[in-house]
C-alpha atoms as a PDB file:
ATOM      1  CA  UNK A   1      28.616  -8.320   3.728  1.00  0.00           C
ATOM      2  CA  UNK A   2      31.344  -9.068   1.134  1.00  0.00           C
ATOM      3  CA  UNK A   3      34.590  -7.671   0.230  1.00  0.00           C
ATOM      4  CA  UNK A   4      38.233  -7.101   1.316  1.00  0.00           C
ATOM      5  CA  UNK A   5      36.834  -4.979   4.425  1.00  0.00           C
ATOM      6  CA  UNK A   6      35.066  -7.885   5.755  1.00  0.00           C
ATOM      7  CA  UNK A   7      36.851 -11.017   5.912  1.00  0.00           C
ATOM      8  CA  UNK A   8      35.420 -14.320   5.707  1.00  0.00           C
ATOM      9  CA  UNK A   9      36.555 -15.097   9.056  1.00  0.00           C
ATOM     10  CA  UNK A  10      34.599 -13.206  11.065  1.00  0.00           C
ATOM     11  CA  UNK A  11      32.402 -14.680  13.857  1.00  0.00           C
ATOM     12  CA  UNK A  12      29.261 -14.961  13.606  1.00  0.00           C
ATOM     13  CA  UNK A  13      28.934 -12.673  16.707  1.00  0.00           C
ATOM     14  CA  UNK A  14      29.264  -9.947  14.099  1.00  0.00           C
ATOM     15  CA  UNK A  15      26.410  -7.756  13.324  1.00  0.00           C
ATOM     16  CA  UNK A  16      25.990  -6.096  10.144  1.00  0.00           C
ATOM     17  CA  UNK A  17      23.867  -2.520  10.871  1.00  0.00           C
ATOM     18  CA  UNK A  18      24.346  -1.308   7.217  1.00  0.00           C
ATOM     19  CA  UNK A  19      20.984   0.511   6.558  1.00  0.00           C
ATOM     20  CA  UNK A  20      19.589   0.337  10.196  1.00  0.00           C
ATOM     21  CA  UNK A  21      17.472   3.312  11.293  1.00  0.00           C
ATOM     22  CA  UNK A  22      19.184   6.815  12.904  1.00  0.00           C
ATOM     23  CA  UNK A  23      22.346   5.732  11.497  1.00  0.00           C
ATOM     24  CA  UNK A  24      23.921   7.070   8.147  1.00  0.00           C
ATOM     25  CA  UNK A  25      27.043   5.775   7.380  1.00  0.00           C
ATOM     26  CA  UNK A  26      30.080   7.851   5.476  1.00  0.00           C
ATOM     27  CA  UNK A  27      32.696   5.160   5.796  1.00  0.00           C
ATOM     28  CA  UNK A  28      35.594   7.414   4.884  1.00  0.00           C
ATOM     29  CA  UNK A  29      38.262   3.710   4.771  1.00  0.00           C
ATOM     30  CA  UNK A  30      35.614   2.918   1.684  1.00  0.00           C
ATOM     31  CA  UNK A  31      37.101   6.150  -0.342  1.00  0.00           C
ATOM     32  CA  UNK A  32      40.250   8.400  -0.985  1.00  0.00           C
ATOM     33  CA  UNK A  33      38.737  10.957   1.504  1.00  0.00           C
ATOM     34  CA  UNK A  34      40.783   9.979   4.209  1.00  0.00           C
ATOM     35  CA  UNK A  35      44.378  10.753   5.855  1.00  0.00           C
ATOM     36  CA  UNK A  36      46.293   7.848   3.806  1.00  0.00           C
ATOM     37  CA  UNK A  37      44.222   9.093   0.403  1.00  0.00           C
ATOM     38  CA  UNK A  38      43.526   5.738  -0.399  1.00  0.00           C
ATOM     39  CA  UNK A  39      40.412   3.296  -0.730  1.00  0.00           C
ATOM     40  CA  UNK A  40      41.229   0.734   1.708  1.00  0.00           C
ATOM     41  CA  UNK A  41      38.093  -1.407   2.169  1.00  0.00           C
ATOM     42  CA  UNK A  42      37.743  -1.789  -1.650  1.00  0.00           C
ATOM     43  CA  UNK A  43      34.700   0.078  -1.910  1.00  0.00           C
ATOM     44  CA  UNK A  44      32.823  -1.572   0.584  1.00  0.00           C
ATOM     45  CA  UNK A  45      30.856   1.064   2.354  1.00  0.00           C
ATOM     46  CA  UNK A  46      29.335  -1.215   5.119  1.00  0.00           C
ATOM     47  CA  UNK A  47      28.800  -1.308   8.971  1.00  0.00           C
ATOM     48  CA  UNK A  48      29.942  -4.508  10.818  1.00  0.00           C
ATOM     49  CA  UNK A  49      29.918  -4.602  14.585  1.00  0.00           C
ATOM     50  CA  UNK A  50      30.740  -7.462  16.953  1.00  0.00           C
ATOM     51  CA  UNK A  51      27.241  -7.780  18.551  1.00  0.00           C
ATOM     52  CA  UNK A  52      28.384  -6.047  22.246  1.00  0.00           C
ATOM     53  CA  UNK A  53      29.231  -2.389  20.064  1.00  0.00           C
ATOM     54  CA  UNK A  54      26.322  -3.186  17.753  1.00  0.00           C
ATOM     55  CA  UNK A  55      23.531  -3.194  20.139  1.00  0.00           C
ATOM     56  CA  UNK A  56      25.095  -0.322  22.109  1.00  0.00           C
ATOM     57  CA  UNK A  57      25.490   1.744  18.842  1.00  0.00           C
ATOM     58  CA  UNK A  58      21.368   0.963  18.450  1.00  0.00           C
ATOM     59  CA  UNK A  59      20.833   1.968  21.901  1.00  0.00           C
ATOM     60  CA  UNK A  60      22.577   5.363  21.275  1.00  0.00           C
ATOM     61  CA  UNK A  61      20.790   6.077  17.937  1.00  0.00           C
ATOM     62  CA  UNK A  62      18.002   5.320  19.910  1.00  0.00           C
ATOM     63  CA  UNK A  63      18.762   7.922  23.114  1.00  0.00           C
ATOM     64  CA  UNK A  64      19.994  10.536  20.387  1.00  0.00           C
ATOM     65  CA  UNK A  65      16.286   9.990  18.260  1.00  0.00           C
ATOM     66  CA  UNK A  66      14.488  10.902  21.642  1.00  0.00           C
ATOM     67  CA  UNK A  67      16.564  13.920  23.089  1.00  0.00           C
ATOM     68  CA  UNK A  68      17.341  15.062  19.632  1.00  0.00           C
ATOM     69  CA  UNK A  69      15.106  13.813  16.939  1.00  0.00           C
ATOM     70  CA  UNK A  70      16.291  16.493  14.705  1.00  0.00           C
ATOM     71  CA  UNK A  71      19.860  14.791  14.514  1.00  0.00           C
ATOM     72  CA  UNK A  72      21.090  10.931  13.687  1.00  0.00           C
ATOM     73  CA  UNK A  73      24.295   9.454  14.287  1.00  0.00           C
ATOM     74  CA  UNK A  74      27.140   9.696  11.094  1.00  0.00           C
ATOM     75  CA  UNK A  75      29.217   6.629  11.323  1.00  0.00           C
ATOM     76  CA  UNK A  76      32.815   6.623   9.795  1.00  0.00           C
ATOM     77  CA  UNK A  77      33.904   3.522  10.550  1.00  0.00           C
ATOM     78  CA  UNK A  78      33.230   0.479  12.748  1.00  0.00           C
ATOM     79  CA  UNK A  79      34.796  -2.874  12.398  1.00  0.00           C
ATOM     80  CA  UNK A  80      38.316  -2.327  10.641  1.00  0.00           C
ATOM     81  CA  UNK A  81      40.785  -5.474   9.895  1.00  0.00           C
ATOM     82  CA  UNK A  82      44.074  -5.427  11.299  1.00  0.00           C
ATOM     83  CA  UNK A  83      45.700  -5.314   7.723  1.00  0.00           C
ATOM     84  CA  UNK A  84      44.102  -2.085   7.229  1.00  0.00           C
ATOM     85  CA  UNK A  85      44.992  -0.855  10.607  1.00  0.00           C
ATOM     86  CA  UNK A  86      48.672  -1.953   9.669  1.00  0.00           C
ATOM     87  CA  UNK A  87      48.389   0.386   6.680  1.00  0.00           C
ATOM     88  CA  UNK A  88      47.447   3.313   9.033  1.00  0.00           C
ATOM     89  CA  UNK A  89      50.155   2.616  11.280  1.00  0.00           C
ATOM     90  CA  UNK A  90      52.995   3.028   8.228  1.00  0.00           C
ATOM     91  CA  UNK A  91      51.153   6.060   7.403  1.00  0.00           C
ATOM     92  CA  UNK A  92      51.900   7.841  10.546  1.00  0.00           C
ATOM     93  CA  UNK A  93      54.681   5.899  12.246  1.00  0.00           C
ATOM     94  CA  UNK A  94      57.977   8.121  12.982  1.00  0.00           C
ATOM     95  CA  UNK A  95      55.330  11.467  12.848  1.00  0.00           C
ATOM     96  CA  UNK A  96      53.936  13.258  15.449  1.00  0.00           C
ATOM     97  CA  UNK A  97      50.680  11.880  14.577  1.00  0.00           C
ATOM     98  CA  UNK A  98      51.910   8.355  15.318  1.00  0.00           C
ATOM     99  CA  UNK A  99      50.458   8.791  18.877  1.00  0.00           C
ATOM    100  CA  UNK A 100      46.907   9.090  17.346  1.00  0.00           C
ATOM    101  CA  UNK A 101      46.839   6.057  15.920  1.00  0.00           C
ATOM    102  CA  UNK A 102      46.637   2.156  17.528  1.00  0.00           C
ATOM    103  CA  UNK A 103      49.760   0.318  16.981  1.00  0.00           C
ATOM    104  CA  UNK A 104      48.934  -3.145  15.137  1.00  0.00           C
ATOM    105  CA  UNK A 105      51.380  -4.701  17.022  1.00  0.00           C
ATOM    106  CA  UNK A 106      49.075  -4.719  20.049  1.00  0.00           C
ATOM    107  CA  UNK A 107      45.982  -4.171  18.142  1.00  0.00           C
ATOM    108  CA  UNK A 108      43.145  -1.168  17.780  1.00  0.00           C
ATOM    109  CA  UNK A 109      39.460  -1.873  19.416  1.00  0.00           C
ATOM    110  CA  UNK A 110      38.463  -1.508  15.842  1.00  0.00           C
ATOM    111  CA  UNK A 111      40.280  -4.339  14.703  1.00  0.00           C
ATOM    112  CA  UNK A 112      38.074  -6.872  17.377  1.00  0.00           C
ATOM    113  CA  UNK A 113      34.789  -5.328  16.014  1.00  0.00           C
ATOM    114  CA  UNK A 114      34.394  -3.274  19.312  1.00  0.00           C
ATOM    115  CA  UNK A 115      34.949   0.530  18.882  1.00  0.00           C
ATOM    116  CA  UNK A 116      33.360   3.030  16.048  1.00  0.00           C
ATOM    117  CA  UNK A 117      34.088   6.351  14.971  1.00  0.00           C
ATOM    118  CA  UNK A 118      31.040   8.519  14.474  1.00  0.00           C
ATOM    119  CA  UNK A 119      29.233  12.378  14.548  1.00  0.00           C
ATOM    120  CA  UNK A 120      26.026  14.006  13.909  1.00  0.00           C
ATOM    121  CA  UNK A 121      24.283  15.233  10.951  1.00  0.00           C
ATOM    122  CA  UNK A 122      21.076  17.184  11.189  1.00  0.00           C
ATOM    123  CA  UNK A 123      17.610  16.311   9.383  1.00  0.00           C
ATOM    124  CA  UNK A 124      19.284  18.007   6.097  1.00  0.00           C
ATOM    125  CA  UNK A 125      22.074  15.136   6.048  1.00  0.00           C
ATOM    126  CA  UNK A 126      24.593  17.826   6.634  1.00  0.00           C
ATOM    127  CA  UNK A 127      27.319  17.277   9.243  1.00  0.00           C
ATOM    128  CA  UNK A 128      27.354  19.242  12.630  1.00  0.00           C
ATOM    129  CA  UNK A 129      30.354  21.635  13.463  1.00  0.00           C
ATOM    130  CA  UNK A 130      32.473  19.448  15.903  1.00  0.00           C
ATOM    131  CA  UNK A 131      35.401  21.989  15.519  1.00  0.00           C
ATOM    132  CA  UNK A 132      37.664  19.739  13.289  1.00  0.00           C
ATOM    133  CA  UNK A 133      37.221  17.203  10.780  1.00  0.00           C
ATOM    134  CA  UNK A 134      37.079  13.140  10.984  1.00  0.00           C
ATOM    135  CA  UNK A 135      40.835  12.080  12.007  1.00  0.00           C
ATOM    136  CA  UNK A 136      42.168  15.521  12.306  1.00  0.00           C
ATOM    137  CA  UNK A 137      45.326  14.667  14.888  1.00  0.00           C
ATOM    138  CA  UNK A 138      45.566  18.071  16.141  1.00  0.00           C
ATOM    139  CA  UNK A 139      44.974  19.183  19.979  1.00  0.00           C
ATOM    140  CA  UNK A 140      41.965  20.550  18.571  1.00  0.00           C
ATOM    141  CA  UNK A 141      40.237  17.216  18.419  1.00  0.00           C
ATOM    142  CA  UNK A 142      40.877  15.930  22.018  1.00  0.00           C
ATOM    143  CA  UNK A 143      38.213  16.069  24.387  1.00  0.00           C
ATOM    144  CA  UNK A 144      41.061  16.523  26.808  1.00  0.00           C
ATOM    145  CA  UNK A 145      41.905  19.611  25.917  1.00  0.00           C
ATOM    146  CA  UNK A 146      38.599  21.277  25.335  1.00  0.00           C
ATOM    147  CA  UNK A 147      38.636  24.040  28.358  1.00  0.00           C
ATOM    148  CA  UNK A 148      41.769  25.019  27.225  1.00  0.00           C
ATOM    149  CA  UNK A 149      40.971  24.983  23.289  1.00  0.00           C
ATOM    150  CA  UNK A 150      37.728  26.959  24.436  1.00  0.00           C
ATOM    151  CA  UNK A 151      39.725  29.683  26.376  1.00  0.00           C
ATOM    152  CA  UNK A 152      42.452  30.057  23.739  1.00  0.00           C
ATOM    153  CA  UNK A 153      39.655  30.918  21.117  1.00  0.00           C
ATOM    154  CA  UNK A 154      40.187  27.159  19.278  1.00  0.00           C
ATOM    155  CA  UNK A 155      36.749  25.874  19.665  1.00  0.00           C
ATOM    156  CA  UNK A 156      33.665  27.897  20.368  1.00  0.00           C
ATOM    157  CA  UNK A 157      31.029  27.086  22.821  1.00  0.00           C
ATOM    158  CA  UNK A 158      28.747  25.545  19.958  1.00  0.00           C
ATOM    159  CA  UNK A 159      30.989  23.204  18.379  1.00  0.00           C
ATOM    160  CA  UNK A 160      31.317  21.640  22.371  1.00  0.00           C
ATOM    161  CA  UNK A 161      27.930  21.731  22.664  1.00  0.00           C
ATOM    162  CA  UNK A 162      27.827  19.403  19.494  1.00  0.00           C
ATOM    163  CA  UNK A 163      30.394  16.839  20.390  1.00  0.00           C
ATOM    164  CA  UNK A 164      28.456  16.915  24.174  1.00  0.00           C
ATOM    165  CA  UNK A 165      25.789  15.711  22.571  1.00  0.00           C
ATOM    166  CA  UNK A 166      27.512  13.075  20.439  1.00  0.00           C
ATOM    167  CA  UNK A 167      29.329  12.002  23.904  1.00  0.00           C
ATOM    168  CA  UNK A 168      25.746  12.277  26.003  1.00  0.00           C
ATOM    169  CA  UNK A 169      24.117   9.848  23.357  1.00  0.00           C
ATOM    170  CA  UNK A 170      27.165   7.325  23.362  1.00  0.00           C
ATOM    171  CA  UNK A 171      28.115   7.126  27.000  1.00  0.00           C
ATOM    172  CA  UNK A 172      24.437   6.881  27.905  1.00  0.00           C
ATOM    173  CA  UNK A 173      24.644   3.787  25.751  1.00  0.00           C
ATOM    174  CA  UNK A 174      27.681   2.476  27.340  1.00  0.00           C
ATOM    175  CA  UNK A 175      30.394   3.298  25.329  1.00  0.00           C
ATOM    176  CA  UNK A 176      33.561   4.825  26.217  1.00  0.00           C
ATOM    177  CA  UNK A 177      35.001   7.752  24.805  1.00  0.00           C
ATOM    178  CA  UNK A 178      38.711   8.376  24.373  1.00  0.00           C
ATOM    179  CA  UNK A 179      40.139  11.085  25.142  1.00  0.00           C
ATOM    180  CA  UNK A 180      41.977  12.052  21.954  1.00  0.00           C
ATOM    181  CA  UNK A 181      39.656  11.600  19.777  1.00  0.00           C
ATOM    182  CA  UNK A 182      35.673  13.559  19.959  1.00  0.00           C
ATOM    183  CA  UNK A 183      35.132  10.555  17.134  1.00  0.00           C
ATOM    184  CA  UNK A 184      36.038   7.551  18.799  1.00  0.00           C
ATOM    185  CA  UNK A 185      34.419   5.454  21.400  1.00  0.00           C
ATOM    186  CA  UNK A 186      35.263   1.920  22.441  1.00  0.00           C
ATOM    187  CA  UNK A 187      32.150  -0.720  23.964  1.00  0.00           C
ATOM    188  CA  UNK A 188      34.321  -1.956  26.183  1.00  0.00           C
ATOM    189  CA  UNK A 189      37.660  -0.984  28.209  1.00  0.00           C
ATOM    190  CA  UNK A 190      40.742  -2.177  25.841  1.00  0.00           C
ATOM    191  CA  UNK A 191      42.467  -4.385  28.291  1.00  0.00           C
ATOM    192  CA  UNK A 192      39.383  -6.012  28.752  1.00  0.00           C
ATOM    193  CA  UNK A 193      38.699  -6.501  24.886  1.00  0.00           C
ATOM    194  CA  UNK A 194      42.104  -7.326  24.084  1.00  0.00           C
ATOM    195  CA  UNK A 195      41.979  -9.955  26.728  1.00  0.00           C
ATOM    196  CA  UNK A 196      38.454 -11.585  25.952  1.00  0.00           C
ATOM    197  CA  UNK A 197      37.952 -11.093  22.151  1.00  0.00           C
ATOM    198  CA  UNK A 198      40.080 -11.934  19.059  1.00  0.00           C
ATOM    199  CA  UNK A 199      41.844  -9.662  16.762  1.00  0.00           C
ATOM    200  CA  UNK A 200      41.009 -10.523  13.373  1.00  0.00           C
ATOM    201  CA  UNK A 201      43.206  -9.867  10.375  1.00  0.00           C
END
């Protein structure tokens, strides 16, 4: 891959899964439609993975295909520079949505090549009802919190069902999902990445 997204510093233990099977990519950092409103990959609509997410992410498009073969996997984002991650930061920082988002300072799993944001769309391309959009920082969107979003009449038994199945396909594959985000799910434990792999600018 080229572009500002994808610097040329990246190991070669990166693995670029741009147009690999089950896996449609909406890279949302690639366009305006996103919480900043800005392009901040410079158009470069690509999926790079260091090679520990990227053959986890294959093995979960893979586990979803077989349970579920009427759905695929609907990446947002994978790998994402720390300069971009620095941009989200001053976006949020001194909000209540700061708390959603990884400080630079210390560094987000996306920024080492080892977390990705994803959903479901259905044989028609169109997107599953996870009960909030991509990067909506509302209680809504924490798996934490689903009971109670259930019982106060915030999320409806279907929309869990959908991000279970999201969460059965990923977890079976290894990853880890965090618990503010249905979207997000890290490949490895972040003290572990943070102390093994490099965060790259």
């Amino acid at each position: 891959m080229s572009g500002p997204a994808f610097p040329a510093g990246c190991p070669p233990s990166f693995v670029d899964l741009t147009g690999a099977a089950n896996l449609a990519l909406d890279i949302r950092y690639a366009s305006t439609a996103n919480f900043t409103g800005r392009d901040l990959y410079g158009g470069t609509r690509g999926l790079l993975l260091h090679a520990i997410a990227a053959e986890k992410l294959l093995d979960a498009a893979a586990r979803l295909a077989e349970a579920r073969p009427d759905l695929r996997l609907l990446v947002f984002d994978g790998f994402r520079p720390n300069r971009v991650q620095r941009v989200l930061w001053a976006t949020v920082e001194g909000t209540p949505q700061q708390r959603f988002v990884a400080d630079p300072a210390i560094g987000s799993i996306h920024s080492y090549g080892l977390a990705v944001d994803l959903s479901l769309v259905d044989a028609h391309g169109r997107e599953l009802d996870m009960g909030t959009t991509f990067d909506d920082f509302t209680p809504r969107s924490e798996p934490c919190r689903e009971a109670d979003m259930l019982a106060r009449g915030l999320l409806n038994p279907g929309q869990i069902a959908n991000r279970r199945v999201l969460r059965d396909a990923m977890e079976g594959a290894g990853f880890l999902p965090l618990p503010t985000e249905w979207w997000h799910f890290d490949a490895l434990p972040a003290w572990q990445v943070r102390a093994r792999f490099a965060l790259i600018e």
